[in-house]
Protein backbone atom coordinates (compact mmCIF):
# COMPACT_ATOMS: atom_id res chain seq x y z
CA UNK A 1 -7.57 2.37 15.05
CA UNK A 2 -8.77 5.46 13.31
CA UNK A 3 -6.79 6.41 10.14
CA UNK A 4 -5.28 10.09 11.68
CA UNK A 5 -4.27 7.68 14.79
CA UNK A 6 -2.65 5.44 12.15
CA UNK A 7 -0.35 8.04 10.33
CA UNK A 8 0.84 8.58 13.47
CA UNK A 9 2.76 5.57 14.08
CA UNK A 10 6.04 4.90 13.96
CA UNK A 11 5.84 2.43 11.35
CA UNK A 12 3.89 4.78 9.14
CA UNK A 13 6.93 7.70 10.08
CA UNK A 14 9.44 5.51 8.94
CA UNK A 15 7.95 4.56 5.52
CA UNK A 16 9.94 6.73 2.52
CA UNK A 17 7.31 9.49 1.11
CA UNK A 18 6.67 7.54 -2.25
CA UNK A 19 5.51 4.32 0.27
CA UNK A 20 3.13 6.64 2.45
CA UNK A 21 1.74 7.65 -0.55
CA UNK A 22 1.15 4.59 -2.12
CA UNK A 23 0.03 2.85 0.81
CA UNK A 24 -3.05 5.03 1.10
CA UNK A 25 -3.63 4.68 -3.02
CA UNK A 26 -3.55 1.02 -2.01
CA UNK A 27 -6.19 1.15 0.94
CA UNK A 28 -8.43 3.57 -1.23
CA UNK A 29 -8.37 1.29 -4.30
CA UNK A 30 -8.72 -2.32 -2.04
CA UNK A 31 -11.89 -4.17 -2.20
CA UNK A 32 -13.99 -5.81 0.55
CA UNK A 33 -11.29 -8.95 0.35
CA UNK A 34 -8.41 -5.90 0.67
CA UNK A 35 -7.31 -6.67 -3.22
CA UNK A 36 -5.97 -4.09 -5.41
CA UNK A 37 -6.79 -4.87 -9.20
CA UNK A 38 -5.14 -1.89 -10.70
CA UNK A 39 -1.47 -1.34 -9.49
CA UNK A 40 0.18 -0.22 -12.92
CA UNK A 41 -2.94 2.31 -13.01
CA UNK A 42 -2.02 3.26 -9.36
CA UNK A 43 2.13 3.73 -10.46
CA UNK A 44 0.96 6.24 -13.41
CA UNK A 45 -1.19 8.37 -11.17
CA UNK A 46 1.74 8.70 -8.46
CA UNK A 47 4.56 8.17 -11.62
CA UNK A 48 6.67 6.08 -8.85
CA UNK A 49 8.35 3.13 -9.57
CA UNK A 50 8.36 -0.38 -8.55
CA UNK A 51 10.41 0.76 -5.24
CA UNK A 52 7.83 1.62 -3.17
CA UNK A 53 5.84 -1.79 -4.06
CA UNK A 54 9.33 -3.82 -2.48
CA UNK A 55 9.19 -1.38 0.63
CA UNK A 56 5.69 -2.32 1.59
CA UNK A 57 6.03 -5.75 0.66
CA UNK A 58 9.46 -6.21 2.20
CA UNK A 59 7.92 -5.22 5.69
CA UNK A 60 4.59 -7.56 5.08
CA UNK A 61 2.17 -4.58 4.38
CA UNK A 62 1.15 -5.74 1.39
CA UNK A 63 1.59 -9.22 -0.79
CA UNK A 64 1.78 -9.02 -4.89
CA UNK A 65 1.07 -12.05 -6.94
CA UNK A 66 3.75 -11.68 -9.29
CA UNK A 67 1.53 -13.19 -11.98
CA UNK A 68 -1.15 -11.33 -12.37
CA UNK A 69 -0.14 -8.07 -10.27
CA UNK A 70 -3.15 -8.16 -8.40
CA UNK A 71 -1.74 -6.87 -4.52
CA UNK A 72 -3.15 -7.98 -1.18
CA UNK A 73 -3.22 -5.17 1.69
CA UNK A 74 -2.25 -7.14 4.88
CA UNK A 75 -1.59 -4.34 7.00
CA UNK A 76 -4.71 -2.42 7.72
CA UNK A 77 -5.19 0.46 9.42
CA UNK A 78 -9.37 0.06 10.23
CA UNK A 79 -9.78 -1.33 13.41
């Protein structure tokens, strides 16, 4: 699925504006393994809180190890 197709969806729509956002920060910052190293770097840029973060993990779209902040993109939009 291209990305246009993507931000198309309903489950992109329903996202809050701050998670959108985010959510394509995340996918332009994610390695080849889809891990973002540099989430507190990413929260500065957008000056968002941790809200957005539980919205996109609370649905599955991403996973954060809560011990070294590193986050896991599971929900991809490349196809």
């Amino acid at each position: 699925m291209k990305l246009k197709d993507f931000l198309e969806t309903d489950d992109f729509y329903t996202l809050t504006n701050n998670a959108k956002l985010l959510y394509l920060y995340l996918n332009a910052y994610k390695d080849k393994d889809n891990l973002v190293y540099c989430s507190e770097l990413i929260m500065m840029i957008l000056k968002i809180d941790s809200r957005p973060f539980a919205e996109l993990r609370e649905l599955g779209w991403i996973k954060i190890d809560e011990d070294s902040g590193i986050i896991n993109v599971t929900k991809e939009w490349e196809g």
